[in-house]
C-alpha atoms as a PDB file:
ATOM      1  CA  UNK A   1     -22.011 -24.885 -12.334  1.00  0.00           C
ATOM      2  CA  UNK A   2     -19.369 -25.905 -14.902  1.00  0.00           C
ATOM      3  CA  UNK A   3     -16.161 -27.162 -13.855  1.00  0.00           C
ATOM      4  CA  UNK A   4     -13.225 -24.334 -13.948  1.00  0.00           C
ATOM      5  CA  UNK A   5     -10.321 -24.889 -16.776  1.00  0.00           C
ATOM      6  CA  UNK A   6      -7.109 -23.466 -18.044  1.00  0.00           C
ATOM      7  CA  UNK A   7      -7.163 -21.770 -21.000  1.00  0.00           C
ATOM      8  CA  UNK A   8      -5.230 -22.207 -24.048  1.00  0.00           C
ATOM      9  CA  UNK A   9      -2.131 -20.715 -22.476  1.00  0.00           C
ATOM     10  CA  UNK A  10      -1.606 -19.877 -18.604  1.00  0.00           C
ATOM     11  CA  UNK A  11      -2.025 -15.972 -17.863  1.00  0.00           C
ATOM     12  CA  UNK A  12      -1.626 -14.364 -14.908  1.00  0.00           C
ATOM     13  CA  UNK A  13      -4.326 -12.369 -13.266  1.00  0.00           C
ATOM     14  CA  UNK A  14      -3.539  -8.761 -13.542  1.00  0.00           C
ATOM     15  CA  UNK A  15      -5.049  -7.244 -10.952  1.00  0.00           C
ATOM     16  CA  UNK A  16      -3.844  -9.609  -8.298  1.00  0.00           C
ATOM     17  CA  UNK A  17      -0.064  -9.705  -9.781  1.00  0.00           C
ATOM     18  CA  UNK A  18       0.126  -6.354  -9.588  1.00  0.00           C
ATOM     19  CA  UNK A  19      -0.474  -6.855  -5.763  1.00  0.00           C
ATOM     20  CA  UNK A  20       2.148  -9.312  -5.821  1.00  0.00           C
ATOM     21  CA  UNK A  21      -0.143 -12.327  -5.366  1.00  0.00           C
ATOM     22  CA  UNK A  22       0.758 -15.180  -8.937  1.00  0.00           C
ATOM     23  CA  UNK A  23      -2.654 -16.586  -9.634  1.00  0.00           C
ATOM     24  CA  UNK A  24      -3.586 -18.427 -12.730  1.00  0.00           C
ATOM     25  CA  UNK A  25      -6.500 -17.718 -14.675  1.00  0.00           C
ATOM     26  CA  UNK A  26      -9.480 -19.608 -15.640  1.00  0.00           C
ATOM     27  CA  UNK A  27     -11.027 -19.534 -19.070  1.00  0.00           C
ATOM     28  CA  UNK A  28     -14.796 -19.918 -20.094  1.00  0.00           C
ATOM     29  CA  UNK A  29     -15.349 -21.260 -23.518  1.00  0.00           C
ATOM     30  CA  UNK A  30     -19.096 -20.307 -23.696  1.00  0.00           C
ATOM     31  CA  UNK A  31     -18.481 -16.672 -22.887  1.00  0.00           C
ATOM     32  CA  UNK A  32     -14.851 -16.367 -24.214  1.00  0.00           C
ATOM     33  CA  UNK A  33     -12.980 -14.481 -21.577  1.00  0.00           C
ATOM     34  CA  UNK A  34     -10.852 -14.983 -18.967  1.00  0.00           C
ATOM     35  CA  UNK A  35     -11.180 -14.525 -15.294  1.00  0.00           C
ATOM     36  CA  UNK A  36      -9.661 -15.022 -11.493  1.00  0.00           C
ATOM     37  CA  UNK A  37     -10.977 -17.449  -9.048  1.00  0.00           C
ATOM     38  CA  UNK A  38      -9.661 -14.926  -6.156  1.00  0.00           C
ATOM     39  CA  UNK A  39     -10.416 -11.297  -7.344  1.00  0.00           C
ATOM     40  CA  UNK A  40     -13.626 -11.850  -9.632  1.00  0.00           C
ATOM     41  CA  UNK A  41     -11.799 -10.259 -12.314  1.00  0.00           C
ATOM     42  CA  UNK A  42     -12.461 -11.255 -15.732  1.00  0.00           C
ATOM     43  CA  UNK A  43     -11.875 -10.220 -19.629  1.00  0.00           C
ATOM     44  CA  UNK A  44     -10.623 -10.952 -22.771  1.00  0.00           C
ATOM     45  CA  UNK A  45      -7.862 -12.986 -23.980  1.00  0.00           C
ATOM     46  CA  UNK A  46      -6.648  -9.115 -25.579  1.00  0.00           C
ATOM     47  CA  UNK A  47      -7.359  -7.052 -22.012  1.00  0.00           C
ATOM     48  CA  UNK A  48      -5.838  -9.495 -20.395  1.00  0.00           C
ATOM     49  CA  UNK A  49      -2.490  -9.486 -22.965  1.00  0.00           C
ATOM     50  CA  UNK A  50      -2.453  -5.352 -22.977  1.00  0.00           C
ATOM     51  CA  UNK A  51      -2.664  -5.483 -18.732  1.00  0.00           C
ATOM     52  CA  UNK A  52      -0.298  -8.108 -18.323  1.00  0.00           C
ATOM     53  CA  UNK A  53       2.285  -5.856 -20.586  1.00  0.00           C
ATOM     54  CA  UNK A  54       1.777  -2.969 -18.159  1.00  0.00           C
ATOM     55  CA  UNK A  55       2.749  -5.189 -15.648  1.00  0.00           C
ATOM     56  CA  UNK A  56       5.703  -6.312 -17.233  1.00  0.00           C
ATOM     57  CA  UNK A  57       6.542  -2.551 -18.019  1.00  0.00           C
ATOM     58  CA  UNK A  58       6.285  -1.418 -14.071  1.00  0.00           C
ATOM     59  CA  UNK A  59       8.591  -4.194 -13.044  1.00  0.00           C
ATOM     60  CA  UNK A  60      11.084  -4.360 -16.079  1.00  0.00           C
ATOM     61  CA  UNK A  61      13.890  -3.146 -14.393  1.00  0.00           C
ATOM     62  CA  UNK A  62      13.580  -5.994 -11.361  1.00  0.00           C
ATOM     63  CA  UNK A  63      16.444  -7.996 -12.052  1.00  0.00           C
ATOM     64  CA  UNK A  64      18.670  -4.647 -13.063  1.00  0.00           C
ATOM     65  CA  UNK A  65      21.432  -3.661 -10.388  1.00  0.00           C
ATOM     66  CA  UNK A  66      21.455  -0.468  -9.946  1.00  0.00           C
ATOM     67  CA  UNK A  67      24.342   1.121  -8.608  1.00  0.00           C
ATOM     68  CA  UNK A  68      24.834   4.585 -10.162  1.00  0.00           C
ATOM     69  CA  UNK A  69      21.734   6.921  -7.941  1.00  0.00           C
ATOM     70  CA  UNK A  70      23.200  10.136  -9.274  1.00  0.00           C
ATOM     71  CA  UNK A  71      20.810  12.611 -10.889  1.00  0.00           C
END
């Protein structure tokens, strides 16, 4: 079995961020996708972009102090 490396860039695993868990993601050169030592989840470079920006959408208003709860 081939030795595990980082890819060009570190991205998160989706599906295990978005259980609160910060893993890093592996890439394959011969089959040219991604994928998560942890969750066996695995894709491309673009599946992984478009589910990290959901991510990023659910949580965008974490750091936002919200002090108006008025309807």
């Amino acid at each position: 079995m081939a030795q595990a490396g980082k890819g060009k860039l570190n991205f998160r695993c989706p599906s295990c961020f978005m259980r609160d868990i910060d893993m890093d993601m592996f890439y394959d050169p011969d089959k040219k996708e991604y994928y998560c030592l942890r969750c066996q989840y695995r894709g491309s470079e673009e599946d992984v972009l478009e589910k990290n920006e959901m991510a990023r959408f659910r949580y965008g208003a974490i750091a936002k102090r919200f002090t108006d709860f008025e309807i």
